[in-house]
C-alpha atoms as a PDB file:
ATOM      1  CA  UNK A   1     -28.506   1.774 -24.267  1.00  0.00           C
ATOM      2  CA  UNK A   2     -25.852   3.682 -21.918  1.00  0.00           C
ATOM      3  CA  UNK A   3     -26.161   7.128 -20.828  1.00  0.00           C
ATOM      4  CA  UNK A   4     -22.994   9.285 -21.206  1.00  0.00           C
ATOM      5  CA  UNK A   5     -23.862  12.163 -19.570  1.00  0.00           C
ATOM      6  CA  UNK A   6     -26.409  11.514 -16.571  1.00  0.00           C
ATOM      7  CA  UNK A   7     -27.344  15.398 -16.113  1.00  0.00           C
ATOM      8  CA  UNK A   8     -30.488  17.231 -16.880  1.00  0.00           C
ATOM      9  CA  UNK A   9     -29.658  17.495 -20.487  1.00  0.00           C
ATOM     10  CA  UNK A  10     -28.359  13.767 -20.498  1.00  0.00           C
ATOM     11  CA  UNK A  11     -27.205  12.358 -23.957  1.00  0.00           C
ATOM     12  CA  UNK A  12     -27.810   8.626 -24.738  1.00  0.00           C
ATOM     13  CA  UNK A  13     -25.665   6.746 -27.557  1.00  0.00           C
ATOM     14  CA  UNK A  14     -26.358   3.194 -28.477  1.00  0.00           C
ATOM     15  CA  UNK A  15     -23.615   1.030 -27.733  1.00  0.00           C
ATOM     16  CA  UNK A  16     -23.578  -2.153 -30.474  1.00  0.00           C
ATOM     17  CA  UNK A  17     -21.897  -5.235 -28.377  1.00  0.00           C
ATOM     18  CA  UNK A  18     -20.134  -6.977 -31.610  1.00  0.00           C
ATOM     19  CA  UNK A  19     -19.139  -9.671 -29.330  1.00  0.00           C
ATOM     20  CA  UNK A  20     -22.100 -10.523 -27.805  1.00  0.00           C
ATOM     21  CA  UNK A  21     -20.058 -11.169 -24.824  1.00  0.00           C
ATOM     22  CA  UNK A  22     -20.497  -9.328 -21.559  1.00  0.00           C
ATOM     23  CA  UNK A  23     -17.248  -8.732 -20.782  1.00  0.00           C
ATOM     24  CA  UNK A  24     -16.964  -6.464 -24.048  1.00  0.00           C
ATOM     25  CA  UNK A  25     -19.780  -4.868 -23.510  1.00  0.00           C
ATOM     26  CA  UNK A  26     -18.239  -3.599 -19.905  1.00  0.00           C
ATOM     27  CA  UNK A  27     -15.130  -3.099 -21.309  1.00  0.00           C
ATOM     28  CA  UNK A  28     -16.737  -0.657 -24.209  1.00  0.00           C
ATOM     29  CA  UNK A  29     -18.784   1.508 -21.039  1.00  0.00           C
ATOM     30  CA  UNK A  30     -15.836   1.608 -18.971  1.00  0.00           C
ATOM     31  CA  UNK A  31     -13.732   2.580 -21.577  1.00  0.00           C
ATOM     32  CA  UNK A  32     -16.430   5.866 -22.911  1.00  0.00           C
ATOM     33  CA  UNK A  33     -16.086   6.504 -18.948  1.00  0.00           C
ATOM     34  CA  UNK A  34     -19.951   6.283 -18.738  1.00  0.00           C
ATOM     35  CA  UNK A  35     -21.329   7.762 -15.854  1.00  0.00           C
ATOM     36  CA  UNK A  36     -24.784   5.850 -15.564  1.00  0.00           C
ATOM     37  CA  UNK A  37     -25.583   2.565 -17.667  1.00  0.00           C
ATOM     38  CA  UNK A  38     -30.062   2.254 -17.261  1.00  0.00           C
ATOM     39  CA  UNK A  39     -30.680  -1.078 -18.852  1.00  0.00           C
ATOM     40  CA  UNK A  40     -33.813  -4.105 -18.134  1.00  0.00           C
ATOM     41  CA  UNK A  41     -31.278  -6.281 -16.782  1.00  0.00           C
ATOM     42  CA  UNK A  42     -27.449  -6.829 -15.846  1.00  0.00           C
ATOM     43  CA  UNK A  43     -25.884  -9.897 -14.368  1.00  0.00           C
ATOM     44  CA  UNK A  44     -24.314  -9.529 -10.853  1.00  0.00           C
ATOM     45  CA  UNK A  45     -20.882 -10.021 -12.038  1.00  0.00           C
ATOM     46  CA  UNK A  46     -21.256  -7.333 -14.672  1.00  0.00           C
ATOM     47  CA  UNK A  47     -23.448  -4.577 -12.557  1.00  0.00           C
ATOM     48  CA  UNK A  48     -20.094  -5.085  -9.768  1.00  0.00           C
ATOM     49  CA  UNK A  49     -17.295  -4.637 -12.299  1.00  0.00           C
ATOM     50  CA  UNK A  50     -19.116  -1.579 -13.839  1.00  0.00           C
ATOM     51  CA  UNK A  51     -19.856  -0.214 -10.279  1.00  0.00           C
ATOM     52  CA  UNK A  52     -16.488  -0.647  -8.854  1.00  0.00           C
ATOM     53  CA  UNK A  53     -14.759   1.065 -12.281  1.00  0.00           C
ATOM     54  CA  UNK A  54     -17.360   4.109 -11.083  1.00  0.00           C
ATOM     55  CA  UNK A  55     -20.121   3.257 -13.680  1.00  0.00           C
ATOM     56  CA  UNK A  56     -23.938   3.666 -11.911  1.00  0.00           C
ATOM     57  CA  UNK A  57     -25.940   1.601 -12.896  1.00  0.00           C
ATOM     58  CA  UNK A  58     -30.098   1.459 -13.175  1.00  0.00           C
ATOM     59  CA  UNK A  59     -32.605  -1.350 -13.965  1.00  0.00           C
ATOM     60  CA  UNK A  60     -35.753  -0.271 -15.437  1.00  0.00           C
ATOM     61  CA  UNK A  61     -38.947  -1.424 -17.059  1.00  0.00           C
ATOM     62  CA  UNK A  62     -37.692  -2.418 -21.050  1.00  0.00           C
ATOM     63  CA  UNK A  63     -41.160  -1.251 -22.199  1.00  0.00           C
ATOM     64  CA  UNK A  64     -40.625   2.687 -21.800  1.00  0.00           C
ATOM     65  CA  UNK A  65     -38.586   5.095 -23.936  1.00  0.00           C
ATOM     66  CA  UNK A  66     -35.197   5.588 -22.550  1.00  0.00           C
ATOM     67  CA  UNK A  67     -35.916   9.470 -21.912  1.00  0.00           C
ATOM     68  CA  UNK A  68     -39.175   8.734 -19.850  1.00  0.00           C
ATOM     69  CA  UNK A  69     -37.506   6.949 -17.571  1.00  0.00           C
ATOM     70  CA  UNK A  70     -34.240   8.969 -17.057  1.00  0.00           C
ATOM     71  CA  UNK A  71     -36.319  11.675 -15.087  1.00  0.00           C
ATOM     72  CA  UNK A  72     -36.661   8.919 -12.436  1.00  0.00           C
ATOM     73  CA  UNK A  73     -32.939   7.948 -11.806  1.00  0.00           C
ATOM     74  CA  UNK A  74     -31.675   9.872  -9.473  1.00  0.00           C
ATOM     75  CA  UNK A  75     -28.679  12.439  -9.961  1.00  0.00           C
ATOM     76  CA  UNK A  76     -25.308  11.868  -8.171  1.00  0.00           C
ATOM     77  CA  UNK A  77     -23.155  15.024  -7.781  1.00  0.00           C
ATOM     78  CA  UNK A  78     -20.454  15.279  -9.851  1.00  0.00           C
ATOM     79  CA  UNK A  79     -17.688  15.214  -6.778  1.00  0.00           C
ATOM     80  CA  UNK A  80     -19.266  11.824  -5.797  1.00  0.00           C
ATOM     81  CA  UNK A  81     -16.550   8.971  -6.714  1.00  0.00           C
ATOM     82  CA  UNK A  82     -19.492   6.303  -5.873  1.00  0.00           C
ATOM     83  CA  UNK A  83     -21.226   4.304  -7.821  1.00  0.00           C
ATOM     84  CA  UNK A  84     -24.792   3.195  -7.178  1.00  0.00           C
ATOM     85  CA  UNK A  85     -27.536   0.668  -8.427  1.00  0.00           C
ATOM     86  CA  UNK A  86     -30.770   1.208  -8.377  1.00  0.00           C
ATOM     87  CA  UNK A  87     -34.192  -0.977  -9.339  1.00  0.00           C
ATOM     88  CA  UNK A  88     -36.841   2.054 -10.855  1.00  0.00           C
ATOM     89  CA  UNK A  89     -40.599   1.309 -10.101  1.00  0.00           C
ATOM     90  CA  UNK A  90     -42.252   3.797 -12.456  1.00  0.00           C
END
């Protein structure tokens, strides 16, 4: 799953990785300009391409709903250009 739009009223579209290659699946998020990718788990290689192209990036448990845990990742104001990871506990 990839968020879109990581605001209040945040939209999530399913991204379908064809490939089954990592390096498309980056490609696809940095090329929909995705502001937050919340996932179970990303490689290092992957979670510092996506971060240094501006993508945020969030780990969290795979056994929620998408939309329980988005409440939990904290917002980054739109003017900020960084990137950040973050591991969710909830």
């Amino acid at each position: 799953m990839a968020i879109l739009d990581a605001t209040p009223h945040a939209r999530g579209i399913w991204l379908r990785n064809h490939a089954r290659d990592r390096h498309a699946l980056c490609d696809m998020l940095i090329t929909y300009r995705m502001s937050l990718l919340l996932c179970g788990w990303i490689d290092a290689a992957s979670a510092r391409r996506l971060l240094t192209s501006g993508v945020s990036v969030a780990v969290g448990p795979c056994d929620r709903p998408l939309f329980d845990i988005l409440p939990h990742v904290p917002r980054r104001p739109a003017t900020d250009r960084f990137a950040t990871f973050q591991v969710l506990r909830v």
